[in-house]
N, C-alpha and C. Protein backbone atom coordinates (compact mmCIF):
# COMPACT_ATOMS: atom_id res chain seq x y z
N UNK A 1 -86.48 66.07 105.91
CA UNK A 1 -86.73 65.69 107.28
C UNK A 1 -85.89 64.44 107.60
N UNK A 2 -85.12 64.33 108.37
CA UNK A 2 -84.45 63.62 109.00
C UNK A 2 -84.80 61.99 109.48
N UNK A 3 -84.99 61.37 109.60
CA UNK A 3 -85.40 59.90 110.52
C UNK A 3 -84.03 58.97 110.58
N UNK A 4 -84.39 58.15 111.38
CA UNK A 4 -83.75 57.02 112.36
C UNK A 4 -84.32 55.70 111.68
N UNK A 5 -85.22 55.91 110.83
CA UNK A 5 -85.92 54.73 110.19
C UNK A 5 -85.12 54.15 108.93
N UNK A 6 -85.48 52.90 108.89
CA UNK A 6 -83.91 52.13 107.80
C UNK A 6 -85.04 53.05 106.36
N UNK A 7 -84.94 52.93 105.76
CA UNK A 7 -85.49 52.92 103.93
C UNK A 7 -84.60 52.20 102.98
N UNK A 8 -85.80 51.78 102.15
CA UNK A 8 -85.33 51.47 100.87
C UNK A 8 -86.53 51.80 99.72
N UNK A 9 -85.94 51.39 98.20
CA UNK A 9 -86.81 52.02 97.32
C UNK A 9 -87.35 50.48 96.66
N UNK A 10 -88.45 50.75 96.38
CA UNK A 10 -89.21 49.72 95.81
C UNK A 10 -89.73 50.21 94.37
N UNK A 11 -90.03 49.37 93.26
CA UNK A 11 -90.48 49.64 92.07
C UNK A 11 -91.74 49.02 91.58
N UNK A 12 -92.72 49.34 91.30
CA UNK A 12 -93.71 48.81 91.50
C UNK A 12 -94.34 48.78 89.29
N UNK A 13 -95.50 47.74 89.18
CA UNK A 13 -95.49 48.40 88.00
C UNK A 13 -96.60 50.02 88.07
N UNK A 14 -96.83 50.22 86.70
CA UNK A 14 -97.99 51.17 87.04
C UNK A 14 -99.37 51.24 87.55
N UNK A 15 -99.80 50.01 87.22
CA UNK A 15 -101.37 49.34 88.00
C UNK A 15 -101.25 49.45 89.15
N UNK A 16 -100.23 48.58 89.88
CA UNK A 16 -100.08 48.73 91.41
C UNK A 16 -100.00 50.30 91.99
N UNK A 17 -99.07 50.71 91.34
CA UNK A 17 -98.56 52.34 91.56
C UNK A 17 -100.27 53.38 91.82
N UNK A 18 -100.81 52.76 90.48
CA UNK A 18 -102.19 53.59 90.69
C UNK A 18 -103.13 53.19 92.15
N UNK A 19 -103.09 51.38 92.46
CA UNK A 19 -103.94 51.22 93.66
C UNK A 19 -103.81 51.86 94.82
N UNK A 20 -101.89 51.90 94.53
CA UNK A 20 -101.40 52.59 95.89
C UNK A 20 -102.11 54.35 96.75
N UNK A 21 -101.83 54.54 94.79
CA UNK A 21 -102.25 56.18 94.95
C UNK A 21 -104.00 56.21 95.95
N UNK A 22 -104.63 55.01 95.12
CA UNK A 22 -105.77 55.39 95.46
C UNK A 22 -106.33 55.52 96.80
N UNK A 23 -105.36 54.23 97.25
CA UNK A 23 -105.62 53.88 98.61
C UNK A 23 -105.43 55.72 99.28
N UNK A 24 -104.19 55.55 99.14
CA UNK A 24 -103.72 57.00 99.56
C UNK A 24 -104.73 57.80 99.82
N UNK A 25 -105.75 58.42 98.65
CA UNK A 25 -106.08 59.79 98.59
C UNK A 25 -107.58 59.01 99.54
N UNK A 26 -107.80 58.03 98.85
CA UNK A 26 -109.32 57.92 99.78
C UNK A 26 -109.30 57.59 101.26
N UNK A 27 -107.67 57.50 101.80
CA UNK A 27 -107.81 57.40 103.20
C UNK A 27 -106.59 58.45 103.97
N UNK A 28 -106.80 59.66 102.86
CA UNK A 28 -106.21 60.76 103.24
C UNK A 28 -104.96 61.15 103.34
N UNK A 29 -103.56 60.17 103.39
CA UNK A 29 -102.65 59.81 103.94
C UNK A 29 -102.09 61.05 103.04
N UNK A 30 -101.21 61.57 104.03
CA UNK A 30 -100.18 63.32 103.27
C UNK A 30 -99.40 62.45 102.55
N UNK A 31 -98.45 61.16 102.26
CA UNK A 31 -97.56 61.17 101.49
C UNK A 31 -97.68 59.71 101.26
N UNK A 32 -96.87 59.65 99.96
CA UNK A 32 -97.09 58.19 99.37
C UNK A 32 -96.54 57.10 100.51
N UNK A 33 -95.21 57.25 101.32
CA UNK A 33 -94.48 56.71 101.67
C UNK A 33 -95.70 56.11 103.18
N UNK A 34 -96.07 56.95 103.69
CA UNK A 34 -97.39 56.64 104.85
C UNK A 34 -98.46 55.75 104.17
N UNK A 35 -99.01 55.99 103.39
CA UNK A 35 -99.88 54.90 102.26
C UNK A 35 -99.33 53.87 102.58
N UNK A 36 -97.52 53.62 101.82
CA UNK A 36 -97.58 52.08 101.64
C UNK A 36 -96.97 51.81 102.61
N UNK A 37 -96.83 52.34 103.60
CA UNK A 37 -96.28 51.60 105.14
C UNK A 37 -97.56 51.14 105.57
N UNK A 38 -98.69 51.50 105.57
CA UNK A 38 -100.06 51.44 106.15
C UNK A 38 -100.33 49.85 105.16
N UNK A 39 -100.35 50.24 103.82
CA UNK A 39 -100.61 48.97 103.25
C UNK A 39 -99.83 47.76 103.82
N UNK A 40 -98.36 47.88 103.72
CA UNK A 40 -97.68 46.95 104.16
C UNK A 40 -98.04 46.06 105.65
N UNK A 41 -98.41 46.81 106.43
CA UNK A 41 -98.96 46.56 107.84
C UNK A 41 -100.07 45.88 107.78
N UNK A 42 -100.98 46.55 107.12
CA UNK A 42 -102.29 45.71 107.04
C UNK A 42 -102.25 44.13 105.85
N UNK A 43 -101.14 43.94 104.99
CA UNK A 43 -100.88 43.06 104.80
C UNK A 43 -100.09 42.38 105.33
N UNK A 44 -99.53 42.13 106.11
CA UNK A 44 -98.57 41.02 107.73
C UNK A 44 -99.53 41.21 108.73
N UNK A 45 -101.02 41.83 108.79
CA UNK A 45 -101.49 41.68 109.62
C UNK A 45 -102.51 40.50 109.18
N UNK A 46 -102.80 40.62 107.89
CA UNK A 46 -103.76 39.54 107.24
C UNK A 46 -103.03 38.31 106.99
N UNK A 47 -101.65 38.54 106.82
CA UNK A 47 -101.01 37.19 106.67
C UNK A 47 -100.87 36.52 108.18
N UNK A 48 -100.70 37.37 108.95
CA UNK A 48 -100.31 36.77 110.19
C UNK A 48 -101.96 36.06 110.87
N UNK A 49 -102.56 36.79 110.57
CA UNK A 49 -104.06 36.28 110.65
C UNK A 49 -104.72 34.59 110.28
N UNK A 50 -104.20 34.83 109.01
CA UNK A 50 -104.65 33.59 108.21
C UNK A 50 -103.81 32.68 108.81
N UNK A 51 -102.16 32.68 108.85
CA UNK A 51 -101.33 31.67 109.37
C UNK A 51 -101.93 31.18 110.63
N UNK A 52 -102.47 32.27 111.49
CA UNK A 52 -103.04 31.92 112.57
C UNK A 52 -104.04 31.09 112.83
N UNK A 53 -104.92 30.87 111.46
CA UNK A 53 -106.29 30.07 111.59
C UNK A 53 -106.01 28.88 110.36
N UNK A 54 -104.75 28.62 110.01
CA UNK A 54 -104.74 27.29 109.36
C UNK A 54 -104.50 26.09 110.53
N UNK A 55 -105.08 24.96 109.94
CA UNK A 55 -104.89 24.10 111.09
C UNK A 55 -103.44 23.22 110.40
N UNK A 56 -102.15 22.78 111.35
CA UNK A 56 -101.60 21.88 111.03
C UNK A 56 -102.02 20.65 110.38
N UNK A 57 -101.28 20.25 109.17
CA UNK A 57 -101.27 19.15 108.28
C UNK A 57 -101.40 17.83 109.03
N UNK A 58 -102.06 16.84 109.18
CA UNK A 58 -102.31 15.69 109.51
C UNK A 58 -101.07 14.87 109.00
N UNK A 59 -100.61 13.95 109.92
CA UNK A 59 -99.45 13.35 109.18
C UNK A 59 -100.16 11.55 108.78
């Protein structure tokens, strides 16, 4: 299947590899690559979150 979307390949060890899977199957996702786009998202959404609720350093 074709896309317009950039890719690249990532290497993960096997622990991670397994969380990924898991995530995967318990939230249905047809292919690995949808999993860790989903993960990825929901982690810049938690980072962007937290950055959001630190307060600037006092000088």
């Amino acid at each position: 299947m074709a896309t317009d979307r950039p890719r690249y390949t990532v290497s993960v060890d096997p622990e991670l590899f397994q969380r990924i899977e898991d995530f995967r199957f318990e939230h249905r996702f047809q292919t690995r690559s949808e999993a860790t786009v989903e993960l990825i998202r929901l982690g810049l959404e938690a980072l962007e979150k937290s950055e959001a609720g630190e307060k600037p350093a006092k000088k």
